[in-house]
C-alpha atoms as a PDB file:
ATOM      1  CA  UNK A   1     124.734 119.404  61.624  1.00  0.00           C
ATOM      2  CA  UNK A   2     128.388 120.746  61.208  1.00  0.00           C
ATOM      3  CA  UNK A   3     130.574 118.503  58.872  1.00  0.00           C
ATOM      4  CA  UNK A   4     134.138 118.696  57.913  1.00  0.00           C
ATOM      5  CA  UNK A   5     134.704 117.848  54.820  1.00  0.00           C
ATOM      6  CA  UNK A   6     138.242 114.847  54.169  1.00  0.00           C
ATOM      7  CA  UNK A   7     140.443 117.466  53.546  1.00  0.00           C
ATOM      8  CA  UNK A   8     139.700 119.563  56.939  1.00  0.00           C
ATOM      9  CA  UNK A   9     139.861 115.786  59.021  1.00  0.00           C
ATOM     10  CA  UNK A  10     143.442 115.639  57.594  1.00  0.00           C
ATOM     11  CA  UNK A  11     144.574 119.389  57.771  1.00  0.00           C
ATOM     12  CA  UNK A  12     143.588 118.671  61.506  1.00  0.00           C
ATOM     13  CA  UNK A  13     145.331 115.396  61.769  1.00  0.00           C
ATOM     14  CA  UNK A  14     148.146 117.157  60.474  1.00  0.00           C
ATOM     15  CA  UNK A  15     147.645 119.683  62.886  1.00  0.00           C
ATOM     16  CA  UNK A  16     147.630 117.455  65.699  1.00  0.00           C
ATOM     17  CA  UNK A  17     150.717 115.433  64.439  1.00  0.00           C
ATOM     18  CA  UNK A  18     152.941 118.771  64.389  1.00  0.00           C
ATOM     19  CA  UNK A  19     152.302 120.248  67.707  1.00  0.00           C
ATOM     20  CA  UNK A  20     153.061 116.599  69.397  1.00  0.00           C
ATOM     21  CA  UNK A  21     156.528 116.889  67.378  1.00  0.00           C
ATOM     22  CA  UNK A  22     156.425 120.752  68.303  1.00  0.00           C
ATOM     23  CA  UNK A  23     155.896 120.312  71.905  1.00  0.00           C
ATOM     24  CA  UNK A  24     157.522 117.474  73.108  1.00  0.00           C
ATOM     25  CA  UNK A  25     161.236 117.394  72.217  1.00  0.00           C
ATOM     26  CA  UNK A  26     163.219 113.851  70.630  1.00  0.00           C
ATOM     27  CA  UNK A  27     165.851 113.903  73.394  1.00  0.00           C
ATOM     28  CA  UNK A  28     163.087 113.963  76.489  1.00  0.00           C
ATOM     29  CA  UNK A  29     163.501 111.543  79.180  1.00  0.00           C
ATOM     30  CA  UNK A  30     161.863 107.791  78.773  1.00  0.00           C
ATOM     31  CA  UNK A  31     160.919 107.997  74.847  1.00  0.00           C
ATOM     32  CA  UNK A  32     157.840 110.076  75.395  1.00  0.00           C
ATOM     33  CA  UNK A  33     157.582 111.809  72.517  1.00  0.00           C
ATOM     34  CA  UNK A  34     158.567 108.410  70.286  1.00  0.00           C
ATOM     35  CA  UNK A  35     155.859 106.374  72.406  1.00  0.00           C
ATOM     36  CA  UNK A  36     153.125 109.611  72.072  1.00  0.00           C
ATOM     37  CA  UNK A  37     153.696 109.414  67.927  1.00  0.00           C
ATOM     38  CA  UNK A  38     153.460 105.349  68.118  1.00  0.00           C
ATOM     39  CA  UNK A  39     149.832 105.517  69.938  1.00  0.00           C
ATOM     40  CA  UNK A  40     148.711 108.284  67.488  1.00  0.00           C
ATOM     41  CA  UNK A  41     149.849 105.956  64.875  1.00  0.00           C
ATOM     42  CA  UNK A  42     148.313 103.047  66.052  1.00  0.00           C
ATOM     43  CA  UNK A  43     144.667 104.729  66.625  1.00  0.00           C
ATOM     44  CA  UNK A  44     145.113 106.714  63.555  1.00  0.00           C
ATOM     45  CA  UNK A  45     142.663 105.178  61.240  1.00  0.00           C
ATOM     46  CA  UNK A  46     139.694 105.324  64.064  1.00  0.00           C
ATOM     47  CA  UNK A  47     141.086 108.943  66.040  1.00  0.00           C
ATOM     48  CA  UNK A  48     140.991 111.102  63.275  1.00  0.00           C
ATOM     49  CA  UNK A  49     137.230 110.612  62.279  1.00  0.00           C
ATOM     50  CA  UNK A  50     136.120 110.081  65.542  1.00  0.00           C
ATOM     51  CA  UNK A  51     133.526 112.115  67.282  1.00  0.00           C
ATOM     52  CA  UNK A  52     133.380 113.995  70.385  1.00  0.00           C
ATOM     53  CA  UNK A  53     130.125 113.016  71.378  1.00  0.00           C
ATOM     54  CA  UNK A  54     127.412 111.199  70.718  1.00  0.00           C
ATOM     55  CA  UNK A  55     124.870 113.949  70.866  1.00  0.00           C
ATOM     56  CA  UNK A  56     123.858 116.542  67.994  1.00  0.00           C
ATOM     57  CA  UNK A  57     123.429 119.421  70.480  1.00  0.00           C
ATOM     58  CA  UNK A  58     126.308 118.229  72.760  1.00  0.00           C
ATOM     59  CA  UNK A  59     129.926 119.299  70.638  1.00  0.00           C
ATOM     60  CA  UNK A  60     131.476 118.106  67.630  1.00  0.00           C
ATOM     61  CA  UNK A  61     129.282 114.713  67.279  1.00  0.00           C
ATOM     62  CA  UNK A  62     130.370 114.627  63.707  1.00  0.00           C
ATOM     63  CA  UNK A  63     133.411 112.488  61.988  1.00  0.00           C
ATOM     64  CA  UNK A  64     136.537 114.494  62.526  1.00  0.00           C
ATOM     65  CA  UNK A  65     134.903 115.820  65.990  1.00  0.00           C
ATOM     66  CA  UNK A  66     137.382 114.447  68.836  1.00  0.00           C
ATOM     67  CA  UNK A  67     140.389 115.749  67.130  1.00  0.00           C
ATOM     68  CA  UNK A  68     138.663 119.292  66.002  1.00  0.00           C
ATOM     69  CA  UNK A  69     137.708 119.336  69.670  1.00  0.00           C
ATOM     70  CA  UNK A  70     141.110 118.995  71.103  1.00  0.00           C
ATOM     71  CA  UNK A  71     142.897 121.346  68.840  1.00  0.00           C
ATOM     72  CA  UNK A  72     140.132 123.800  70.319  1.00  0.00           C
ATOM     73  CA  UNK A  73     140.236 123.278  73.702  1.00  0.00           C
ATOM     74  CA  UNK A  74     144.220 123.232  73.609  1.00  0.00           C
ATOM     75  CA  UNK A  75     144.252 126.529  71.878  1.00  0.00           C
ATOM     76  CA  UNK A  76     141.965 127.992  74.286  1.00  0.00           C
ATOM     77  CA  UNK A  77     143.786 126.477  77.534  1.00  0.00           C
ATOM     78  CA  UNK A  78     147.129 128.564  76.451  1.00  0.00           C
ATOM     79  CA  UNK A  79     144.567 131.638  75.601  1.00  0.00           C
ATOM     80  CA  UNK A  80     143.216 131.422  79.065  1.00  0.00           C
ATOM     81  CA  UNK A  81     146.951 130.797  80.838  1.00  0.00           C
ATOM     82  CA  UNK A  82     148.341 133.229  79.833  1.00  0.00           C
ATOM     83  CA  UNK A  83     145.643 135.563  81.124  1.00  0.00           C
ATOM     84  CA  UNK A  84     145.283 133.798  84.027  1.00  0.00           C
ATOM     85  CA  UNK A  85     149.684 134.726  84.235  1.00  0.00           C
ATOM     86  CA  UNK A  86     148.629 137.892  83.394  1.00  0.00           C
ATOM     87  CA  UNK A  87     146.471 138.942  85.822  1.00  0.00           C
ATOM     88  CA  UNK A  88     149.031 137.408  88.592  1.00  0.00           C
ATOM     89  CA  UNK A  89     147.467 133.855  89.235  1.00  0.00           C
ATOM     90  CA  UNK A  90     150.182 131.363  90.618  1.00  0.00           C
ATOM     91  CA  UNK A  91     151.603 128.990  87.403  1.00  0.00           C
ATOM     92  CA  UNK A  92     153.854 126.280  88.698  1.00  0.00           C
ATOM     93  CA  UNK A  93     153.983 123.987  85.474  1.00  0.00           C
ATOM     94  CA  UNK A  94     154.789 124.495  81.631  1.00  0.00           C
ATOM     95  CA  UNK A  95     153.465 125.016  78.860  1.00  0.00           C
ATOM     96  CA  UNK A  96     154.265 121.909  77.673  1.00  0.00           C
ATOM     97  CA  UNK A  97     152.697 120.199  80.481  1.00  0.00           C
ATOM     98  CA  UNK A  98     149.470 122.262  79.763  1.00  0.00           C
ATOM     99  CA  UNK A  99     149.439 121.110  76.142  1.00  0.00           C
ATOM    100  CA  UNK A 100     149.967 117.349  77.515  1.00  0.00           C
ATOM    101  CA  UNK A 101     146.694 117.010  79.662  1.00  0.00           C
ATOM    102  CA  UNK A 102     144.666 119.355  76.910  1.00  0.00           C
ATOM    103  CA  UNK A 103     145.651 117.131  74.372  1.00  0.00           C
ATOM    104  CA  UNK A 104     144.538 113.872  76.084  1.00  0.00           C
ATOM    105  CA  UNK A 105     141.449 114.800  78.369  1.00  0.00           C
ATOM    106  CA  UNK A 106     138.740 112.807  75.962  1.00  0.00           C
ATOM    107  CA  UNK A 107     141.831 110.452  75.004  1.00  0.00           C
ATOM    108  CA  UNK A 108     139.443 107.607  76.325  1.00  0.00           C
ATOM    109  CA  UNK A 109     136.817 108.908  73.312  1.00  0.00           C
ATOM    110  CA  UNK A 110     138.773 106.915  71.272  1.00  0.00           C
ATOM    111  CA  UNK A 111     138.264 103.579  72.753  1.00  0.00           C
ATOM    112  CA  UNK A 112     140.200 101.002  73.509  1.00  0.00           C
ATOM    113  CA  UNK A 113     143.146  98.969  71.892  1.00  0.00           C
ATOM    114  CA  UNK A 114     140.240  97.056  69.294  1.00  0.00           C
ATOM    115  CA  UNK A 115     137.293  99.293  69.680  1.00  0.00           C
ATOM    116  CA  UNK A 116     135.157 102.540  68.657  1.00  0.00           C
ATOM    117  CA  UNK A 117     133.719 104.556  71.896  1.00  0.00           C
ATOM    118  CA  UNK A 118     130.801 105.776  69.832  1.00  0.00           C
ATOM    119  CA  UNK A 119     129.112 103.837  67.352  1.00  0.00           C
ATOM    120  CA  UNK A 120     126.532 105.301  64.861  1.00  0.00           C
ATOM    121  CA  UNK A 121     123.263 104.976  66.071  1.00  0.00           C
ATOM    122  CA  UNK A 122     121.030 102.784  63.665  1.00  0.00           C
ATOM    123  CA  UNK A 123     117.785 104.161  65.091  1.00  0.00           C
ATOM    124  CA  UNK A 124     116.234 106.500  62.644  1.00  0.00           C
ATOM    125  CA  UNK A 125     114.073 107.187  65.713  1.00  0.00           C
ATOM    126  CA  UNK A 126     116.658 108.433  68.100  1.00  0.00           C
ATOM    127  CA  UNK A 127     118.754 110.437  65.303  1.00  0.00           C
ATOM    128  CA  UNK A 128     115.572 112.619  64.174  1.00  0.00           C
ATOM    129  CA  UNK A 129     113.691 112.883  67.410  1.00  0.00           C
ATOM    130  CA  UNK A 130     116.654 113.041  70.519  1.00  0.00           C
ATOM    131  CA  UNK A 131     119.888 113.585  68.070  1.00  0.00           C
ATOM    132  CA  UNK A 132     121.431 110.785  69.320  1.00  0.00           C
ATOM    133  CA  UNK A 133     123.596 110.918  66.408  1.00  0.00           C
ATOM    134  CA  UNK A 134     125.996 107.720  68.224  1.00  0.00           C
ATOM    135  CA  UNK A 135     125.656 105.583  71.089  1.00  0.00           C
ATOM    136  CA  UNK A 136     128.080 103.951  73.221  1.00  0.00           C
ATOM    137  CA  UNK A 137     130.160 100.804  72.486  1.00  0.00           C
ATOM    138  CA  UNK A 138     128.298  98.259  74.330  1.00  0.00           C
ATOM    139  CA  UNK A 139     131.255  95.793  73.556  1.00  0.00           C
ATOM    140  CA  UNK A 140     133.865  97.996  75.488  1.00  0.00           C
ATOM    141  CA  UNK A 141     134.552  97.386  79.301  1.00  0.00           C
ATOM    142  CA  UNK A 142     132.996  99.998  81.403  1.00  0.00           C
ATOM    143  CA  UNK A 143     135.291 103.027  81.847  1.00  0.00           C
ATOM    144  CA  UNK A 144     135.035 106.927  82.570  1.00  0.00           C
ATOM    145  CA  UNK A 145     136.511 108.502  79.753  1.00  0.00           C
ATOM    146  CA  UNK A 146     139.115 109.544  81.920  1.00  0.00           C
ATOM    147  CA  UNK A 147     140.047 106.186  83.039  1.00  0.00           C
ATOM    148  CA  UNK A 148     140.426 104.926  79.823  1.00  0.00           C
ATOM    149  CA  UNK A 149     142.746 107.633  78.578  1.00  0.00           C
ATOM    150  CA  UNK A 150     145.058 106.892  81.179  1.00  0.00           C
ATOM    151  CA  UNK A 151     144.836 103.377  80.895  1.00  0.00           C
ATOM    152  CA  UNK A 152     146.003 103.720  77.544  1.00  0.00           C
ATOM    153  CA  UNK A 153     148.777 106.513  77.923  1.00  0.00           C
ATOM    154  CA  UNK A 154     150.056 103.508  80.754  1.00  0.00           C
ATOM    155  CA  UNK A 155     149.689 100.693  78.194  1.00  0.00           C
ATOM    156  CA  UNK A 156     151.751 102.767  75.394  1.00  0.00           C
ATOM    157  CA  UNK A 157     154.529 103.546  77.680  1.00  0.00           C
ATOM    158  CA  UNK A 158     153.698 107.357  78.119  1.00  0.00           C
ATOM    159  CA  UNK A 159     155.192 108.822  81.215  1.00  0.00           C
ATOM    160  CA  UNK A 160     153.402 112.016  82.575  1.00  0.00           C
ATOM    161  CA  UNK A 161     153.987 114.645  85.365  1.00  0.00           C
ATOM    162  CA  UNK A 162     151.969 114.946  88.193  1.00  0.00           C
ATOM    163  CA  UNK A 163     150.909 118.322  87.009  1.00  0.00           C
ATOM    164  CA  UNK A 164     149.909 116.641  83.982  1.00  0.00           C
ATOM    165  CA  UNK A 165     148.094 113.829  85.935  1.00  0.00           C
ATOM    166  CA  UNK A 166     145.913 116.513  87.720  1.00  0.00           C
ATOM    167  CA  UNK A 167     145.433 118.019  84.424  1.00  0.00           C
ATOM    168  CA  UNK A 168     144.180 115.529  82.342  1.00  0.00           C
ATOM    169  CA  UNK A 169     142.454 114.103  85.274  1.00  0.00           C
ATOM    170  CA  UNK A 170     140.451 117.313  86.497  1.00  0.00           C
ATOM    171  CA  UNK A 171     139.462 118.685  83.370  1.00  0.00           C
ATOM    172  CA  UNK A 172     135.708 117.910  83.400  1.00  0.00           C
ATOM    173  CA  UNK A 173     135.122 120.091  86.449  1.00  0.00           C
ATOM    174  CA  UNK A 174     132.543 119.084  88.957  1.00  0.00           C
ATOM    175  CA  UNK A 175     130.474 117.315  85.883  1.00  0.00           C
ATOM    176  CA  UNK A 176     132.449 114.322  87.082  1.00  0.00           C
ATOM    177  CA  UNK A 177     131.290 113.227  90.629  1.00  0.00           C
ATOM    178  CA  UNK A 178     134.474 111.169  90.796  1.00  0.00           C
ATOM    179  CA  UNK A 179     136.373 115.132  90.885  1.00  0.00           C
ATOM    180  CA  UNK A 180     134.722 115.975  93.871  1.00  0.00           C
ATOM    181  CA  UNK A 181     137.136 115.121  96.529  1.00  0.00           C
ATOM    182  CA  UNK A 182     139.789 117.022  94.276  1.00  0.00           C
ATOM    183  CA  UNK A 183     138.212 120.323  93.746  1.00  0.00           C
ATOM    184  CA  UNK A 184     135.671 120.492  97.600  1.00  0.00           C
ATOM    185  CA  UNK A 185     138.799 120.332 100.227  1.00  0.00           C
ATOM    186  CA  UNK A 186     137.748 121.866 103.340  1.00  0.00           C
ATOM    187  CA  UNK A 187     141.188 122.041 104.810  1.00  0.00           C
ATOM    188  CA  UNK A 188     144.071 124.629 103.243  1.00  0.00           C
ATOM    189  CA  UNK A 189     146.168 120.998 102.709  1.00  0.00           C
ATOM    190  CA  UNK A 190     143.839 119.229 100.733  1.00  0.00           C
ATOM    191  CA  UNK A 191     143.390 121.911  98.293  1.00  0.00           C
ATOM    192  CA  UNK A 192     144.988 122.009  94.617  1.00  0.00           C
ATOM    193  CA  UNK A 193     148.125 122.912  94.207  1.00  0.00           C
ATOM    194  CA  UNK A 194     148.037 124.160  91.597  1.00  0.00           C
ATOM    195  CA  UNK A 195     145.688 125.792  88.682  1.00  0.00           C
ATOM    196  CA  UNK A 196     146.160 123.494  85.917  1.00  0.00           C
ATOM    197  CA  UNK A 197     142.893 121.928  86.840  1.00  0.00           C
ATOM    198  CA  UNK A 198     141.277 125.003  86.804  1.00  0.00           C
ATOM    199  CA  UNK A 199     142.852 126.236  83.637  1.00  0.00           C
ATOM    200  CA  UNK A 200     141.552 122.938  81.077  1.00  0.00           C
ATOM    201  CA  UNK A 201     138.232 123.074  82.645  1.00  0.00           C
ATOM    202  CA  UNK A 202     137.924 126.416  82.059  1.00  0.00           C
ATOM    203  CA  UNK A 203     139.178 125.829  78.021  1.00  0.00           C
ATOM    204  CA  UNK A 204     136.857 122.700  77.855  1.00  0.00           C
ATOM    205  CA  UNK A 205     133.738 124.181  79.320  1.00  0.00           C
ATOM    206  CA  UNK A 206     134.901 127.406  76.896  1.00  0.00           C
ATOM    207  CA  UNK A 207     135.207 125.145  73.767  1.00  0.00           C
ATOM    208  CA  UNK A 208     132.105 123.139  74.740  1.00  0.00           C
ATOM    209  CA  UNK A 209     130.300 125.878  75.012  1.00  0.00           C
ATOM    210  CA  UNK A 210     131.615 127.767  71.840  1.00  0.00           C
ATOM    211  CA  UNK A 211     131.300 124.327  69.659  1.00  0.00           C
ATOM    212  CA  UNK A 212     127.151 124.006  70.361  1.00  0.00           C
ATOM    213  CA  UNK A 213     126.792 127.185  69.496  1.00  0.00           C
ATOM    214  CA  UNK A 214     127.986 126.760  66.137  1.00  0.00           C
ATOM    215  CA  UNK A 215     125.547 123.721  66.148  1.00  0.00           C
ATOM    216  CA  UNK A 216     122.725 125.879  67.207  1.00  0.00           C
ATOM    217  CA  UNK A 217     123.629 128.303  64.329  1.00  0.00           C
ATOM    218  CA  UNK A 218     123.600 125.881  62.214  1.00  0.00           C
ATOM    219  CA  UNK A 219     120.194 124.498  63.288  1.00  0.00           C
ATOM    220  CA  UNK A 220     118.849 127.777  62.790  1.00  0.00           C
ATOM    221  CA  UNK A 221     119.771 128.211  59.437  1.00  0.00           C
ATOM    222  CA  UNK A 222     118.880 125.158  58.334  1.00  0.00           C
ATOM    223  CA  UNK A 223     115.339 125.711  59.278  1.00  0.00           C
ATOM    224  CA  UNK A 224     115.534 129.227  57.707  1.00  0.00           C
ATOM    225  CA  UNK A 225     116.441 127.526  54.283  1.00  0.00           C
ATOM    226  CA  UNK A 226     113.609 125.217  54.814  1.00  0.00           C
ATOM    227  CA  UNK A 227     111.408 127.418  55.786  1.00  0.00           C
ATOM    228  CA  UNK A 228     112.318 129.783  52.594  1.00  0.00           C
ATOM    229  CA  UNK A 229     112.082 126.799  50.395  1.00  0.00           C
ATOM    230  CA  UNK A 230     108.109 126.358  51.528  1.00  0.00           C
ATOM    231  CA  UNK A 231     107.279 129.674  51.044  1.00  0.00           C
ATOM    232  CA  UNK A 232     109.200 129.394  47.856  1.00  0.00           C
ATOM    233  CA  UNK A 233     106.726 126.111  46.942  1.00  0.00           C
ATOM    234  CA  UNK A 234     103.611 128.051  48.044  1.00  0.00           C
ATOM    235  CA  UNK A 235     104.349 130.770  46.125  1.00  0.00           C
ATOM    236  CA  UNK A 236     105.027 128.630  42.909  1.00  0.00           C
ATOM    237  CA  UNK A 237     101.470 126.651  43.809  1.00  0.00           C
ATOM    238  CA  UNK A 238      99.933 130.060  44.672  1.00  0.00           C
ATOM    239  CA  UNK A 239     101.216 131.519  40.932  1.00  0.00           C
ATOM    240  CA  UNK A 240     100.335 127.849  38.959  1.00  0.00           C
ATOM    241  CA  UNK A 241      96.732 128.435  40.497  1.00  0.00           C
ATOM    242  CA  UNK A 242      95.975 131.680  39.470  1.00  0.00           C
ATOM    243  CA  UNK A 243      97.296 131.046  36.052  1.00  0.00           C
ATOM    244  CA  UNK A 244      95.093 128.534  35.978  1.00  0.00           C
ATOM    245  CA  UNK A 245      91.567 129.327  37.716  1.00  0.00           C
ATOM    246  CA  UNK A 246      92.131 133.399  37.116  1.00  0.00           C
ATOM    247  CA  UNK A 247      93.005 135.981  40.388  1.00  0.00           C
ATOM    248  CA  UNK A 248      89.363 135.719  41.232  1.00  0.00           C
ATOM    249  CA  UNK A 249      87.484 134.456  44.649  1.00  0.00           C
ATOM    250  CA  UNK A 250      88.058 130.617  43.616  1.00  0.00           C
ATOM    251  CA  UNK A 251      91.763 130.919  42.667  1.00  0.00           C
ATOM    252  CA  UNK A 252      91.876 132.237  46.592  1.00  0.00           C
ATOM    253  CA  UNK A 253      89.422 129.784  47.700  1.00  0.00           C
ATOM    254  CA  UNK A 254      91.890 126.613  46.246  1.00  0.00           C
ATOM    255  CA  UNK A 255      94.447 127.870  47.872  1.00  0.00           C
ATOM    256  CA  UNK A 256      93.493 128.653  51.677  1.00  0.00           C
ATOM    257  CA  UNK A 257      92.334 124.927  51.143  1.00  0.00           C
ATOM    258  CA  UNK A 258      95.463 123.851  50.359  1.00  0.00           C
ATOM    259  CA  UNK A 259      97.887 125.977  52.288  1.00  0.00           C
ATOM    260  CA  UNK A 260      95.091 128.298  55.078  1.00  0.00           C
ATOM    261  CA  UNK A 261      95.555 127.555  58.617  1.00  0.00           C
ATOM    262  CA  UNK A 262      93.938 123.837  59.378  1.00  0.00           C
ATOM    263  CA  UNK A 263      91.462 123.945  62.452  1.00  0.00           C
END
């Protein structure tokens, strides 16, 4: 399992920090960037080592996760606009309004004013055999994720565009049956109006995507080393017996006893 290591979780803290102060100018209407910087301040402690998810072979369920996530997928959601601009697709809102609703998708991931989302998993059980690496806060009030993140944006004061609403809001696709109505309109006026939605999913099913592979690369060479390290052992056993018994038949016989094929 990927970890980052205390200085990465603060480089990308950091990170995080800046392009708030980057994007969102001091003289913008209703103190949003001053309210934005007091909510990251106040979940600071619990944000930056929180996860993304509570699965191993989901994305980023490791400390430092949430915030490594959303540095990825708002990266890849100003990749992807600009191709989508590109290639003549219809933009109606900013940049900055992109960066807004990337930014706080999974805000509700963080939990709310006293609590973790995820909690580590005691189970021994569940972590080796399912990867359940953290469950849910049982002690939170039921939520979706998105619900929660702009439940909190509201309680901190954070205005938002409507752009930004749809943004934020849309960005788990169809995976959220609550989206539906949004994204299935059958008539030309109940359609989006614009691709913002379209956009963020497209980063956060990109950066999803990306992020377990680098899990499942990392399961793969795990069990490489491990399997290197038992053939290492066996050879080291195979070598101790010979010394031992000779490189006759019985020096063979010990060892397809010990290490042969067991039917």
């Amino acid at each position: 399992m990927k970890q980052l290591t205390p200085e990465q979780i603060q480089a990308n803290w950091n990170k995080l920090i800046q392009l708030i102060k980057d994007t969102f100018p001091e003289d913008y209407p209703n103190d949003r960037r001053e309210n934005l910087l007091k909510m990251y301040h106040y979940f600071e402690d619990r944000m930056c080592i929180a996860p993304a998810s509570g699965k191993e072979h989901y994305h980023n369920a490791f400390v430092g996760g949430y915030v490594d996530h959303v540095l990825h997928v708002t990266d890849l959601a100003l990749k992807i606009n600009k191709l989508w601009k590109d290639n003549g697709a219809s933009i109606n809102y900013t940049d900055e309004e992109l960066v807004f609703a990337a930014i706080h998708h999974d805000l509700g991931k963080v939990g709310d004013l006293e609590n973790d989302y995820y909690v580590p998993n005691e189970s021994d059980w569940h972590r080796k055999n399912q990867g359940l690496i953290y469950k849910h806060n049982e002690d939170l009030q039921f939520m979706t994720v998105t619900d929660r993140a702009i439940f909190l944006l509201n309680h901190f004061g954070v205005k938002y565009s409507e752009w930004e609403y749809i943004g934020l809001r849309l960005t788990d696709g169809m995976y959220e049956e609550a989206n539906k109505n949004y994204y299935v309109g059958y008539q030309p006026s109940r359609s989006l109006k614009s691709n913002i939605a379209y956009v963020l999913h497209q980063a956060d099913s990109m950066a999803t995507h990306i992020e377990y592979d680098a899990w499942k690369h990392g399961e793969q060479k795990s069990r490489e080393q491990v399997n290197k390290k038992v053939i290492n052992i066996k050879k080291a056993v195979e070598t101790e017996v010979e010394t031992k018994l000779g490189s006759g038949d019985n020096a063979k016989d010990l060892f397809d006893e010990l290490f042969g094929d067991k039917k």
